[in-house]
C-alpha atoms as a PDB file:
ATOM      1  CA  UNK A   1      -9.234  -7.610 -56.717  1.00  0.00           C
ATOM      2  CA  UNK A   2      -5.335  -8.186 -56.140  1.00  0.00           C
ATOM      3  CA  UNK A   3      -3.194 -10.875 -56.622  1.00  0.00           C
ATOM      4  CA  UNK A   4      -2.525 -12.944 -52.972  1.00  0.00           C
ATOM      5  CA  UNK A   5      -0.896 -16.382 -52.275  1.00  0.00           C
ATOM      6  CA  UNK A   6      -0.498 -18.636 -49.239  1.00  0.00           C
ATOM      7  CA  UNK A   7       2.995 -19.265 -48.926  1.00  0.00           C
ATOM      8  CA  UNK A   8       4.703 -22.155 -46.060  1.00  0.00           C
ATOM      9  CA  UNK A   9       8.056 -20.752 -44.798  1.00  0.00           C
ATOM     10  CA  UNK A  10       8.846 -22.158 -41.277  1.00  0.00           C
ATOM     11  CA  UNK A  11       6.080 -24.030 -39.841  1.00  0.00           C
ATOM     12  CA  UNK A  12       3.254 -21.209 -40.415  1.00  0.00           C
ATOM     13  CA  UNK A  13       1.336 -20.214 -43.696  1.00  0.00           C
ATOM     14  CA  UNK A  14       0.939 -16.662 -44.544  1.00  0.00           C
ATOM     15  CA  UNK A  15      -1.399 -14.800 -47.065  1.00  0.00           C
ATOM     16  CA  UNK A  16       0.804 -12.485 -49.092  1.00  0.00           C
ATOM     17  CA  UNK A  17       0.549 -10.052 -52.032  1.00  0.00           C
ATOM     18  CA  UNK A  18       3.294  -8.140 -54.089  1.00  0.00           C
ATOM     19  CA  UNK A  19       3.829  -5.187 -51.875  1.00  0.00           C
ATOM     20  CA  UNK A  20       3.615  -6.658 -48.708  1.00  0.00           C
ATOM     21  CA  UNK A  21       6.160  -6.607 -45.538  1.00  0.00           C
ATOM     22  CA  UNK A  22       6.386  -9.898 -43.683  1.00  0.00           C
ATOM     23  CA  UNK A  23       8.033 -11.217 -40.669  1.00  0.00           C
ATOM     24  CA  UNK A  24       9.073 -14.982 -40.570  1.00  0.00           C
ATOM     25  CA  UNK A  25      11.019 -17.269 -38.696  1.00  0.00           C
ATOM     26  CA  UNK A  26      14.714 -16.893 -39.182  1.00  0.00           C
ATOM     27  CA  UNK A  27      15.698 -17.149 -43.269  1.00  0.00           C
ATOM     28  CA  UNK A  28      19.751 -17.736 -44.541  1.00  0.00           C
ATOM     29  CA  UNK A  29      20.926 -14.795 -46.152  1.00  0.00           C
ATOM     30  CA  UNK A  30      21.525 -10.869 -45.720  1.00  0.00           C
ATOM     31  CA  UNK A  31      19.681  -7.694 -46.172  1.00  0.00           C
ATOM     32  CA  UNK A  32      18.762  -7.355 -50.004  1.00  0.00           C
ATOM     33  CA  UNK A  33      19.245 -10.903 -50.855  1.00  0.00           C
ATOM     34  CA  UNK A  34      16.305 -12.125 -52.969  1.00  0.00           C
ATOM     35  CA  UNK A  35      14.526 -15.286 -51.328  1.00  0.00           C
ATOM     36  CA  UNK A  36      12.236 -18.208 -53.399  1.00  0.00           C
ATOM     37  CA  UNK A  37       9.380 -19.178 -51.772  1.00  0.00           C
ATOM     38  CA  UNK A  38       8.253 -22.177 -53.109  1.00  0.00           C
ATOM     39  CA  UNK A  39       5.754 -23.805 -50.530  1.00  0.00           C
ATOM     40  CA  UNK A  40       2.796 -22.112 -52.497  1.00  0.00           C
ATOM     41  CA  UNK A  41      -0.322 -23.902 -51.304  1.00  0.00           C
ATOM     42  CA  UNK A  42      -2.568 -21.187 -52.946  1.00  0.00           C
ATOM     43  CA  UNK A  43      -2.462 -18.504 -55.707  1.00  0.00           C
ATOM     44  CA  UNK A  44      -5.646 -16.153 -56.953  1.00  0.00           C
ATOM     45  CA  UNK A  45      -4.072 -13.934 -59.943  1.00  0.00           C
ATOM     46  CA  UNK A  46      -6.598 -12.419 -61.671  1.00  0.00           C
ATOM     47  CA  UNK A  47      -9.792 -13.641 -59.483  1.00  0.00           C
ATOM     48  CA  UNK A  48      -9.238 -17.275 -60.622  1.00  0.00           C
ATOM     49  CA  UNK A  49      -7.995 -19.340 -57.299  1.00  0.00           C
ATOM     50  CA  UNK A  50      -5.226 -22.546 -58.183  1.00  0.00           C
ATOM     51  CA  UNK A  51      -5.601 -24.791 -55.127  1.00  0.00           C
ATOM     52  CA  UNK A  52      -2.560 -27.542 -54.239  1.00  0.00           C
ATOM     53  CA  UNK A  53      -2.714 -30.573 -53.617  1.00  0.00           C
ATOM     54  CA  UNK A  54      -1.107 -29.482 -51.288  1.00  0.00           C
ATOM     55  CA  UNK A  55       1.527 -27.894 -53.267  1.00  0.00           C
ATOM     56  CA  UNK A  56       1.427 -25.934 -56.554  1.00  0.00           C
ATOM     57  CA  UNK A  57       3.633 -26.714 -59.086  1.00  0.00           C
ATOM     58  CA  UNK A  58       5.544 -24.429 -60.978  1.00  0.00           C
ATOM     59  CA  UNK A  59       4.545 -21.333 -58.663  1.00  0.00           C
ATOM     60  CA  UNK A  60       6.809 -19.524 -56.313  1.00  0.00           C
ATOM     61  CA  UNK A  61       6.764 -16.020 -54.542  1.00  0.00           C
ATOM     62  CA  UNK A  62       9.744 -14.141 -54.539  1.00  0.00           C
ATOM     63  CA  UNK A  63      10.673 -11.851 -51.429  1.00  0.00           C
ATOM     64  CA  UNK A  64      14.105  -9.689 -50.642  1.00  0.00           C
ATOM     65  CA  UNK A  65      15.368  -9.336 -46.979  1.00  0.00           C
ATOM     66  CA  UNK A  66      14.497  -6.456 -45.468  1.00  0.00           C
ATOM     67  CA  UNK A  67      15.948  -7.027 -42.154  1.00  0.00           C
ATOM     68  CA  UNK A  68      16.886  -9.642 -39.729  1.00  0.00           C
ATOM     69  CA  UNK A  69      17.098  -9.303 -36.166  1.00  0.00           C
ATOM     70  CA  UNK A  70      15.959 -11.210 -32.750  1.00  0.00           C
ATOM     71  CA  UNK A  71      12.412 -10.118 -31.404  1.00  0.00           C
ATOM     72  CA  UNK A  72      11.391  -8.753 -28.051  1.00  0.00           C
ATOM     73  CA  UNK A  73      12.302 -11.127 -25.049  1.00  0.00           C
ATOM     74  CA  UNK A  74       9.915 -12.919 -23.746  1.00  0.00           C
ATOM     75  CA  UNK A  75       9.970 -14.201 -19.940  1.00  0.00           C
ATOM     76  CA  UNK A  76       9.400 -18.304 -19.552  1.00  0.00           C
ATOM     77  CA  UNK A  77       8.184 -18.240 -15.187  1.00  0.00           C
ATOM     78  CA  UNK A  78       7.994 -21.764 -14.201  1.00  0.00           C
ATOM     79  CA  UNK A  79       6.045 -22.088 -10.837  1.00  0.00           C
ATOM     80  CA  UNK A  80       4.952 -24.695  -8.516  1.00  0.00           C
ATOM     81  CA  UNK A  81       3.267 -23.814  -4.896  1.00  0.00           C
ATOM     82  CA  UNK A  82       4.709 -24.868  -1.688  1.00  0.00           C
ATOM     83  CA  UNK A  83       7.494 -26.870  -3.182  1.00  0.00           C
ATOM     84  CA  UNK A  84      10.120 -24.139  -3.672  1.00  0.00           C
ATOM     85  CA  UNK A  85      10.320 -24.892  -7.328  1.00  0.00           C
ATOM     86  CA  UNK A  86      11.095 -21.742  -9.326  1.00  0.00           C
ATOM     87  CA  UNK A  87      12.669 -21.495 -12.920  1.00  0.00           C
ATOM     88  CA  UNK A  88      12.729 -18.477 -14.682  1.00  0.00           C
ATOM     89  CA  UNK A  89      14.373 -18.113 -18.278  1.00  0.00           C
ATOM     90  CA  UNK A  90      14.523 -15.724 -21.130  1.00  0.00           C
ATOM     91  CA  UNK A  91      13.903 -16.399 -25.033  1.00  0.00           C
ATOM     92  CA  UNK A  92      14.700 -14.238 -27.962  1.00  0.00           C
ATOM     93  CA  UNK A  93      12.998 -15.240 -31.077  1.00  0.00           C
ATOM     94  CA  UNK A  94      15.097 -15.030 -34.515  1.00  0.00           C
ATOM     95  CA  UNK A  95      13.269 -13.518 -37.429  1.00  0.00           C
ATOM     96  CA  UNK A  96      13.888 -12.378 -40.649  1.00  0.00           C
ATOM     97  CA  UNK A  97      11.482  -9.643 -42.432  1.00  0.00           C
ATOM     98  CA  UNK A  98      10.889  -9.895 -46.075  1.00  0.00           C
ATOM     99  CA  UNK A  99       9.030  -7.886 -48.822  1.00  0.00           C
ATOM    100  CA  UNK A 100       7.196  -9.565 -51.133  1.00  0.00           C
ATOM    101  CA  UNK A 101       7.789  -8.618 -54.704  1.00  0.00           C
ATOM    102  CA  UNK A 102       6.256 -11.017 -56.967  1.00  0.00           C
ATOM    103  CA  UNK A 103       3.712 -14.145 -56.955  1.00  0.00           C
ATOM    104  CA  UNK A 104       4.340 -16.286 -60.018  1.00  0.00           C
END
């Protein structure tokens, strides 16, 4: 069974283990910089599970920056009938991709 944790980095939660590519919300910092994550909510290392309450003391993940970038755009269509109301707008979402190198 492999080490995982459940790590909080912008709003979401994500279940990660050493090895793993992620992409987050937007993180400061440039490609190869080593990132802390220290929103652990969960670790299992070595089948036993450490539950927060809701953190975890004393536990962080460490991640490098793989790449940062702005994601697909996205087209935001507002639309209401017989009223000529039309809005249309774009939205590019910042992100930041990390690899996760060690829960501890």
């Amino acid at each position: 069974m492999s080490d995982y944790a459940i790590v909080k980095t912008g709003g979401k939660q994500y279940r990660v283990s050493p090895g793993d590519l992620i992409r987050v919300e937007t993180l400061p910092g440039d490609e190869g910089d080593v990132v802390i994550l220290d929103e652990v909510l969960m670790t299992s290392i070595n089948g036993t599970a450490t539950f927060g309450e809701p953190l975890i003391d004393n536990h962080s993940v460490t991640a490098t920056i793989v790449a940062s970038g702005r994601d697909k755009k996205i087209i935001v269509f507002k639309y209401k009938a017989k009223t000529r109301y039309r809005r249309k707008n774009g939205h590019r979402q910042p992100y930041t991709d990390l690899k996760i190198t060690e829960i501890s």
